[in-house]
Protein backbone atom coordinates (compact mmCIF):
# COMPACT_ATOMS: atom_id res chain seq x y z
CA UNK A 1 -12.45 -22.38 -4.27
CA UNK A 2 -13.91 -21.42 -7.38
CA UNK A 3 -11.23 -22.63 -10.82
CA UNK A 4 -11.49 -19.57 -12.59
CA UNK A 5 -8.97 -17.62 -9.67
CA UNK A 6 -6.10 -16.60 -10.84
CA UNK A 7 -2.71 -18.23 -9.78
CA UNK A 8 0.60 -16.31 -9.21
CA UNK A 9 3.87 -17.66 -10.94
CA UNK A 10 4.48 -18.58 -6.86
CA UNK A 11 1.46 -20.30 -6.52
CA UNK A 12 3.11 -23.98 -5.84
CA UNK A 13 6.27 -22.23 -3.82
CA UNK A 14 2.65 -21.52 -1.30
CA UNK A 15 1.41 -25.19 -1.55
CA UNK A 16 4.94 -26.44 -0.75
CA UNK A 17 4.75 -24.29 2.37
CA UNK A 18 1.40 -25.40 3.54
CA UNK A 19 -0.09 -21.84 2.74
CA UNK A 20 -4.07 -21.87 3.50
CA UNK A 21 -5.26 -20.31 0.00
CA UNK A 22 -7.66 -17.27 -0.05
CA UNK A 23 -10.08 -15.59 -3.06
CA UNK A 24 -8.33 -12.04 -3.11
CA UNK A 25 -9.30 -9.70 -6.02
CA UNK A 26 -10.32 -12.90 -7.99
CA UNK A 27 -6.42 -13.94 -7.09
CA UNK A 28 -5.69 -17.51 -5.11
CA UNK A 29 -3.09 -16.33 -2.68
CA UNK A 30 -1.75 -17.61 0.84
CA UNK A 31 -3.28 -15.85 3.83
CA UNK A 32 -0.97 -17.55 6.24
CA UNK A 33 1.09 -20.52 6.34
CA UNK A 34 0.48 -21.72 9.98
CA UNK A 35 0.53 -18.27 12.05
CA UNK A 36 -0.47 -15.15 11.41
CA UNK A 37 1.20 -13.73 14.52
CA UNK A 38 4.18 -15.87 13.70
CA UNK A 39 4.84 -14.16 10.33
CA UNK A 40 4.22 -10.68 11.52
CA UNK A 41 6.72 -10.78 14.32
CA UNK A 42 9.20 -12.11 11.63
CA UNK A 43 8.94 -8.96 9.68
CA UNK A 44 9.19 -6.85 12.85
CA UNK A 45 12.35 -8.91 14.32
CA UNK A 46 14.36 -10.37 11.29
CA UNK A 47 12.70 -10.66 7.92
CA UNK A 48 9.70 -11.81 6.23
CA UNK A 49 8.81 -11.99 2.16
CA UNK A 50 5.59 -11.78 0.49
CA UNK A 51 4.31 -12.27 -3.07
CA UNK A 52 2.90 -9.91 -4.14
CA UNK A 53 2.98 -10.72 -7.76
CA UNK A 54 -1.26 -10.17 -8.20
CA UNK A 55 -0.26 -5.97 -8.14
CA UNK A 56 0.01 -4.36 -11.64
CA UNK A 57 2.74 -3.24 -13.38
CA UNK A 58 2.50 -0.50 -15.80
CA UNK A 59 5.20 1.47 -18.00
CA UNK A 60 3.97 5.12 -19.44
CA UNK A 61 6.65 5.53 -22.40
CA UNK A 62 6.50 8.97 -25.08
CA UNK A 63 7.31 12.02 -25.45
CA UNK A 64 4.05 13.51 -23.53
CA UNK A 65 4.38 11.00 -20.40
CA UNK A 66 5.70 13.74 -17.83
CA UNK A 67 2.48 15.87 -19.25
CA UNK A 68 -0.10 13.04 -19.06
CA UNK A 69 1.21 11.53 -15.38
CA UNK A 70 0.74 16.01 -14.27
CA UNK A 71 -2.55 15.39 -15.41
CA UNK A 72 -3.15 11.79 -14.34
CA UNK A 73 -2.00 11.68 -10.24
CA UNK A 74 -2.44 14.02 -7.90
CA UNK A 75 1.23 14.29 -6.75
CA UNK A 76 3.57 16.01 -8.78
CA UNK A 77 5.71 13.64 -10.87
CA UNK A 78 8.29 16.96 -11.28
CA UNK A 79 9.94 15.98 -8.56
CA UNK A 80 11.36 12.85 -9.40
CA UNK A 81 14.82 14.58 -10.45
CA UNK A 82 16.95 11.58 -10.22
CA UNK A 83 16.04 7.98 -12.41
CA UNK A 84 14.78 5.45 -10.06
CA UNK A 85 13.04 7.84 -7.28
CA UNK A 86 9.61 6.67 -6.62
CA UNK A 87 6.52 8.67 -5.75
CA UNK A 88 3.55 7.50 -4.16
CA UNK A 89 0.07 9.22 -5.55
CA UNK A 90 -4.07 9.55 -5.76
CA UNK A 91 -4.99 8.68 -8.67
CA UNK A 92 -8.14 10.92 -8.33
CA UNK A 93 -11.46 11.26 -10.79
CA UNK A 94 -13.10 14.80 -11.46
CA UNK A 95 -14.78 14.44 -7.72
CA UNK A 96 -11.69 14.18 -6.60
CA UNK A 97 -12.42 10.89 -5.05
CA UNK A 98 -9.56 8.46 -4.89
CA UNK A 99 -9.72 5.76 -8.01
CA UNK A 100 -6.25 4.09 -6.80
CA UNK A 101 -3.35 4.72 -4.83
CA UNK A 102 -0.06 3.53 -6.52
CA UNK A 103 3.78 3.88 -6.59
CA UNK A 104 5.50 6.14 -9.67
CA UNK A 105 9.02 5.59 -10.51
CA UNK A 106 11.25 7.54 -12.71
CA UNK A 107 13.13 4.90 -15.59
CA UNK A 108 15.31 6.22 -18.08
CA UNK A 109 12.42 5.53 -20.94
CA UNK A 110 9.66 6.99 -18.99
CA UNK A 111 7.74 5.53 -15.91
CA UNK A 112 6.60 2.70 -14.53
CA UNK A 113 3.74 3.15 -12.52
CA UNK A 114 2.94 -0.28 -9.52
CA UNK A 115 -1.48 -0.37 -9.08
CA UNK A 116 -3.64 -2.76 -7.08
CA UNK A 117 -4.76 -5.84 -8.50
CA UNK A 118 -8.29 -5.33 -7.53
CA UNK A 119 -8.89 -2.71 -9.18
CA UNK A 120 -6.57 -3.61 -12.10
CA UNK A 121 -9.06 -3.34 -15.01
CA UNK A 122 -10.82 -0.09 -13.69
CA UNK A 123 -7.31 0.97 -13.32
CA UNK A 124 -5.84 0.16 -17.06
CA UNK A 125 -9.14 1.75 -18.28
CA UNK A 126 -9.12 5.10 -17.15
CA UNK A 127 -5.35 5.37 -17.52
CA UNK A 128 -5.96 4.64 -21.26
CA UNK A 129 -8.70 6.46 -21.62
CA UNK A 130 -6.82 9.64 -20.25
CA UNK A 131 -3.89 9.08 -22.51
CA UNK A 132 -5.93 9.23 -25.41
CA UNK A 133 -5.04 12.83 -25.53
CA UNK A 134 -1.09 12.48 -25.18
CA UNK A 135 1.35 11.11 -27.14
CA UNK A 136 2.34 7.92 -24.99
CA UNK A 137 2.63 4.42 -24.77
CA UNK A 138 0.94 2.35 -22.07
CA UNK A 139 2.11 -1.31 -21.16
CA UNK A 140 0.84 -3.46 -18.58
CA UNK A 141 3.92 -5.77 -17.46
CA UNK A 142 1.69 -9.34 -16.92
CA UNK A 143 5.45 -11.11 -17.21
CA UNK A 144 6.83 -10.10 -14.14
CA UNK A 145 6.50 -11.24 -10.43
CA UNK A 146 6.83 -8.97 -7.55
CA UNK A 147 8.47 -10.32 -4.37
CA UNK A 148 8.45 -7.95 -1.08
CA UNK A 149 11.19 -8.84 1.47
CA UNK A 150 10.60 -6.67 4.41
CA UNK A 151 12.25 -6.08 7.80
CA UNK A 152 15.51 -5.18 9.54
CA UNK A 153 17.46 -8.10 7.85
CA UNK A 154 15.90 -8.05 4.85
CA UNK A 155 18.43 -6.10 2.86
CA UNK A 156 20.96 -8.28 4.35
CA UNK A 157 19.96 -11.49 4.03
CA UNK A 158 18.40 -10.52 0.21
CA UNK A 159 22.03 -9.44 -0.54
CA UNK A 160 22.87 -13.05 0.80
CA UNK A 161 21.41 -14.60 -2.21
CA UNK A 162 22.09 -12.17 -5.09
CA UNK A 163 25.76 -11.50 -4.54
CA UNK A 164 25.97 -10.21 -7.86
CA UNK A 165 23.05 -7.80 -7.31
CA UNK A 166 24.37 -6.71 -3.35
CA UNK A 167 26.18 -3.67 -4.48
CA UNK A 168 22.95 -2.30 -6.67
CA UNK A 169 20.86 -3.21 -3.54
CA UNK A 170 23.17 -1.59 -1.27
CA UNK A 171 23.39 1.86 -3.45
CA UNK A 172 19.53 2.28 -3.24
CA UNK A 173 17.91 5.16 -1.28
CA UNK A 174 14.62 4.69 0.59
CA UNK A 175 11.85 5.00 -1.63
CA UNK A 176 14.17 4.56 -5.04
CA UNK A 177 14.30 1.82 -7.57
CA UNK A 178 17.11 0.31 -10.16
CA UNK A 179 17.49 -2.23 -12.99
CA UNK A 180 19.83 -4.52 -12.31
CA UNK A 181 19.61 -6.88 -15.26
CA UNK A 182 16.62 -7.68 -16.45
CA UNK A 183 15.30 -7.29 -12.58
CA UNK A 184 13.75 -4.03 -10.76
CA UNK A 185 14.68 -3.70 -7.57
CA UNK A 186 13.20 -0.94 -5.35
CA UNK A 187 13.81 -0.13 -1.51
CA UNK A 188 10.21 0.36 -0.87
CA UNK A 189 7.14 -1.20 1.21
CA UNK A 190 4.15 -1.68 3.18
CA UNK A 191 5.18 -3.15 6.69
CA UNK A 192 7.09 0.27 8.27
CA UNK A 193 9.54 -1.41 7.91
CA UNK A 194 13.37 -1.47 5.46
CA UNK A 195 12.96 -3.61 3.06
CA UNK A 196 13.05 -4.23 -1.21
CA UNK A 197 10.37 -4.92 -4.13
CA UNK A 198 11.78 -6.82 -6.28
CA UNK A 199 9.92 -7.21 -10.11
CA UNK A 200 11.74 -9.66 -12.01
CA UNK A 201 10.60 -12.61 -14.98
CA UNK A 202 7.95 -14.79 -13.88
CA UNK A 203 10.35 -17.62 -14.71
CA UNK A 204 13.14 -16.84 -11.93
CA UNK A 205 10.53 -15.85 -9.25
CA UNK A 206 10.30 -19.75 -7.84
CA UNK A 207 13.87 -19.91 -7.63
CA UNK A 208 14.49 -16.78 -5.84
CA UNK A 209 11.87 -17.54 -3.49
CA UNK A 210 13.30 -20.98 -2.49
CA UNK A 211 16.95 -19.19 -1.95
CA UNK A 212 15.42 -16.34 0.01
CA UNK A 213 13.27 -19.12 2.28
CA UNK A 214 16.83 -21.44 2.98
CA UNK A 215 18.50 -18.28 4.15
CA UNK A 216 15.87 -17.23 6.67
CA UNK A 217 13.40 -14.71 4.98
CA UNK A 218 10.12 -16.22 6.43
CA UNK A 219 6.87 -16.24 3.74
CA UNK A 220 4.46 -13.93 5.37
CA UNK A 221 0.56 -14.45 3.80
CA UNK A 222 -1.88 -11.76 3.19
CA UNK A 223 -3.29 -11.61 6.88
CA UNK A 224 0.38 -10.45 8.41
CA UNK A 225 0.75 -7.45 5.46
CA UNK A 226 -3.02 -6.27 6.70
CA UNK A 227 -1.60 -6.07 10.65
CA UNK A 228 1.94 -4.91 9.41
CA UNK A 229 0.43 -2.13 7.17
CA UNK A 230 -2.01 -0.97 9.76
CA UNK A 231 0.63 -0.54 12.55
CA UNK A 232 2.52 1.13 10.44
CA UNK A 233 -0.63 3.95 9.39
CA UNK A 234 -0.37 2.92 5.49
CA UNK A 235 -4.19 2.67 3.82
CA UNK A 236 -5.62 0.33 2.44
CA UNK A 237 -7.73 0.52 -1.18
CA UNK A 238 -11.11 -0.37 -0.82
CA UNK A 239 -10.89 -0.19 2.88
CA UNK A 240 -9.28 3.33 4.16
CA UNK A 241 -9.87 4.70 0.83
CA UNK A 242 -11.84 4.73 -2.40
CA UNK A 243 -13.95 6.74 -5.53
CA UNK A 244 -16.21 7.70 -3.20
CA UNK A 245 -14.15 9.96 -0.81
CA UNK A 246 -11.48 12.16 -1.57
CA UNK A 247 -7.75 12.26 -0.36
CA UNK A 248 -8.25 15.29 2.21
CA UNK A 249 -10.46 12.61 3.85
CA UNK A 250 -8.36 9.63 3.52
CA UNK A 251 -5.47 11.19 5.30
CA UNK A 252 -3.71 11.46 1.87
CA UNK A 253 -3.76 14.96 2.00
CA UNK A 254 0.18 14.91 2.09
CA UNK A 255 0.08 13.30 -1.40
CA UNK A 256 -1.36 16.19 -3.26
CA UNK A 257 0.80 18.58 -4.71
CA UNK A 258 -1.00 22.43 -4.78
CA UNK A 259 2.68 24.06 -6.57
CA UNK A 260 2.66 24.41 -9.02
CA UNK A 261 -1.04 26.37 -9.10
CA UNK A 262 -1.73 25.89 -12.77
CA UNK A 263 -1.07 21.89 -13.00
CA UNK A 264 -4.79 21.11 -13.72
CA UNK A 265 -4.36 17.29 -12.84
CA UNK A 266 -8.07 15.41 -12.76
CA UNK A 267 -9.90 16.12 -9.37
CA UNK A 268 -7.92 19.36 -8.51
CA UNK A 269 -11.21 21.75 -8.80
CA UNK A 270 -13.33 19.61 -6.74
CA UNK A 271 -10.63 19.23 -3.53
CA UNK A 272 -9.81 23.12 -4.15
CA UNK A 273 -14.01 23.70 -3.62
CA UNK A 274 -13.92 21.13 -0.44
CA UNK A 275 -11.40 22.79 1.14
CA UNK A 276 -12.55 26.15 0.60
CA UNK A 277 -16.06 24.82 2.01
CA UNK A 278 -14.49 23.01 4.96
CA UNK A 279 -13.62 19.55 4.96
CA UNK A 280 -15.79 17.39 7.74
CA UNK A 281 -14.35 14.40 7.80
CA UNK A 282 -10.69 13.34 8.68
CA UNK A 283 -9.31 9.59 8.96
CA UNK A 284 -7.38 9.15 12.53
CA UNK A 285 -6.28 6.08 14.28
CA UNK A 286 -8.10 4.71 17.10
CA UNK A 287 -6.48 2.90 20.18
CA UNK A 288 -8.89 0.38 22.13
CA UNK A 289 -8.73 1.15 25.81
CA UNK A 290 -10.87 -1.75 27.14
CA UNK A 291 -11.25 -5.70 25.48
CA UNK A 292 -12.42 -6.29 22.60
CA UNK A 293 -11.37 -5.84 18.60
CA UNK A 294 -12.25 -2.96 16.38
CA UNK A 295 -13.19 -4.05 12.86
CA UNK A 296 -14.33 -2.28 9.44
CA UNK A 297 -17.48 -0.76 9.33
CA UNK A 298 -18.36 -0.82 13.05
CA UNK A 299 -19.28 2.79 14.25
CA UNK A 300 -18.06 5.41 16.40
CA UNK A 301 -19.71 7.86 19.27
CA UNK A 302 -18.86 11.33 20.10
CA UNK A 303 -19.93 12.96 23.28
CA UNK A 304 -19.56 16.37 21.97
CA UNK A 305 -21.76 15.60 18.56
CA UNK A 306 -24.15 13.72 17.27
CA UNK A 307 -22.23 12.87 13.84
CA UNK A 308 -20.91 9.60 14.18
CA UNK A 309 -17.83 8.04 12.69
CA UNK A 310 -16.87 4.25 11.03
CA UNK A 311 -13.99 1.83 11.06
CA UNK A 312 -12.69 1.55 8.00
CA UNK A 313 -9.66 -1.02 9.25
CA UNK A 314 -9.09 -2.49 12.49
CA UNK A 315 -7.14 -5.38 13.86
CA UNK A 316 -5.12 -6.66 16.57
CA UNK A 317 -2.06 -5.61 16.78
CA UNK A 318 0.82 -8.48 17.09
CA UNK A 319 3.35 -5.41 18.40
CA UNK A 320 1.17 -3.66 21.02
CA UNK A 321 -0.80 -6.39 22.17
CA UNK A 322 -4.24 -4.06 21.73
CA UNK A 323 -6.64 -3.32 18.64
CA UNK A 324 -5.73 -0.88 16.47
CA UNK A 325 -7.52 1.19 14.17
CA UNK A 326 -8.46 3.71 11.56
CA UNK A 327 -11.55 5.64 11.56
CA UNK A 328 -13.01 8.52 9.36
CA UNK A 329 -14.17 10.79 11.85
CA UNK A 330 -15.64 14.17 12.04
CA UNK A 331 -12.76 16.75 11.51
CA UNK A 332 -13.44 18.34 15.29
CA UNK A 333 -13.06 14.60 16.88
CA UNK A 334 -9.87 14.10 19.60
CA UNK A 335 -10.11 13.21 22.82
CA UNK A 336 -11.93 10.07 23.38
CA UNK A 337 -14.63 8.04 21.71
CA UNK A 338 -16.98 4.88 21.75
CA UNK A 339 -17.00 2.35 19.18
CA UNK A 340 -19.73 0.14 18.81
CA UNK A 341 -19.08 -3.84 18.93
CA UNK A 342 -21.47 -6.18 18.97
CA UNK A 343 -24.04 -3.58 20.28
CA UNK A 344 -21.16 -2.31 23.44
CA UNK A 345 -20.00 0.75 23.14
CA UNK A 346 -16.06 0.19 24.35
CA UNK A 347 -14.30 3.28 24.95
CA UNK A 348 -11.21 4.18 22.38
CA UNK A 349 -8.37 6.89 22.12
CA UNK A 350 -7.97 9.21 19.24
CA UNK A 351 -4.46 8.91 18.21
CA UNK A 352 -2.16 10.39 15.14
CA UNK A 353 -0.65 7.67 13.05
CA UNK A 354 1.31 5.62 12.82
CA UNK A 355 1.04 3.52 15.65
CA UNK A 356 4.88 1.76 15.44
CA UNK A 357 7.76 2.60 13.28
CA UNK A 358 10.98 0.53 13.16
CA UNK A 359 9.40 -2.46 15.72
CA UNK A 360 8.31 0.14 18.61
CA UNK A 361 5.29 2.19 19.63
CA UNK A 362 5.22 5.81 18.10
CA UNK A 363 1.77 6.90 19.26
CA UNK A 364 0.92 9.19 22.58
């Protein structure tokens, strides 16, 4: 593994814990520590935790920041009325095709904004070069870890460890954040599941991880978030999404705020011409009904056209004992399909997502 990865402030808390060590976005992080299937049932039954320290946190301070995030994200940071709701948003450019997905909270100075490491430098440049025009400060947060604990006991057994944090933990809606000291503490996630994100000082995130392990939180590596997320219908950068397609394709369509008509965020003039002009494609999950396991990139058949779709994730699924998938598919597709593996075509269900919420199956 090439020396010039970059290590989280958890990186030995992996080691100690046997973690086999992957390249991800040019970060050294655990994929597993022993069983993938292990540490995705552990999520879905008690709790699990993952680092997830490699993401980027970013705080939009000024006078203009509610003007320049209008402009900036596709969802409408307006309705974050109360400090500490979160929003989650396209960051689009003028195609409208998706340059990130990320999390917006509302702080009492401004916003802080949660991006994906790989894209991390694209990222920090166009949100600087955007704010040129606004009065704002932008400030990547490099000092702070990020620990997800996710699942139904996760609150629970998190409380377990911070006493003196339990009753800021408990007051937290879904999808809202606090300080609590010098900590963040948000009830948010990417497994389907209850759970916290927890930023706090590089320094404490060892320590924290060691009490949350001897009270039962399992570590969960990169390969259980990937089956977690994709039960649970959440994209993917890179994968389900990315510049080159645009939200109304990605299934993000939910994300983008039309009210008020004259917010003239970046990509809204392209998206209003696709929809006016129809929009072909539409990302839908796929349900194997024979053997086999759906991956990215392999292609699907339609009897009733010759346009054919692609996997853009697909996995097993711990939970349902089948493969799952997504696929960006013409906009007419339902019914039934064929997806190409290994040169087979196996037959596959067009579902709506998600495929499990809260542990069971939600599909029909």
């Amino acid at each position: 593994m090439s020396l010039t990865l970059k290590r989280t402030p958890l990186y030995s808390s992996h080691i100690d814990s046997q973690a086999k060590m992957v390249d991800f976005g040019g970060w050294e992080m655990p994929i597993h520590y022993g069983s993938q299937v292990k540490e995705h049932e552990a999520v879905r039954a008690g709790a699990g935790m993952f680092d997830v320290s490699h993401m980027t946190v970013v705080d939009v301070e000024g006078k203009d920041s509610k003007a320049f995030l209008q402009k900036l994200l596709a969802n409408d940071v307006d309705k974050l009325k109360i400090e500490g709701k979160a929003l989650y948003s396209g960051m689009l450019n003028p195609q409208g095709g998706v340059i990130d997905d990320l999390i917006c909270y509302l702080t009492d100075y401004g916003y802080r904004l949660v991006v994906n490491c790989a894209t991390r430098e694209k990222d920090l440049n166009w949100i600087n070069q955007q704010a040129a025009d606004y009065s704002v400060t932008i400030s990547e947060r490099p000092q702070l870890a990020m620990i997800a604990i996710q699942g139904p006991e996760a609150i629970e057994k998190c409380c377990s460890v911070v006493l003196e944090m339990a009753d800021t933990i408990k007051s937290l809606a879904i999808f809202q954040g606090k300080f609590c000291q010098d900590w963040y503490i948000a009830r948010t996630g990417y497994t389907g599941e209850d759970g916290l994100e927890i930023m706090l000082p590089d320094t404490q995130a060892a320590e924290f991880w060691s009490k949350l392990k001897n009270a039962g939180v399992h570590p969960c590596g990169l390969g259980a978030r990937d089956t977690l997320r994709l039960e649970a219908g959440m994209n993917l950068y890179g994968n389900d999404m990315d510049e080159s397609v645009s939200p109304l394709e990605s299934g993000m369509g939910w994300t983008i705020a039309w009210e008020p008509v004259g917010r003239d965020f970046i990509g809204r003039s392209a998206l209003e011409q696709q929809k006016q002009a129809g929009v072909s494609y539409k990302l839908t999950g796929l349900v194997l009904e024979e053997r086999g396991i759906m991956r990215p990139h392999q292609t699907v058949h339609f009897s009733h056209t010759e346009v054919t779709g692609e996997i853009t994730s697909g996995s097993f699924s711990p939970t349902l004992g089948i493969s799952i998938a997504f696929a960006r598919v013409p906009a007419d597709a339902a019914g039934t399909c064929h997806v190409d593996i290994r040169g087979k075509r196996i037959q596959a269900r067009i579902v709506k997502l998600p495929f499990v919420r809260a542990g069971k199956k939600v599909f029909e």
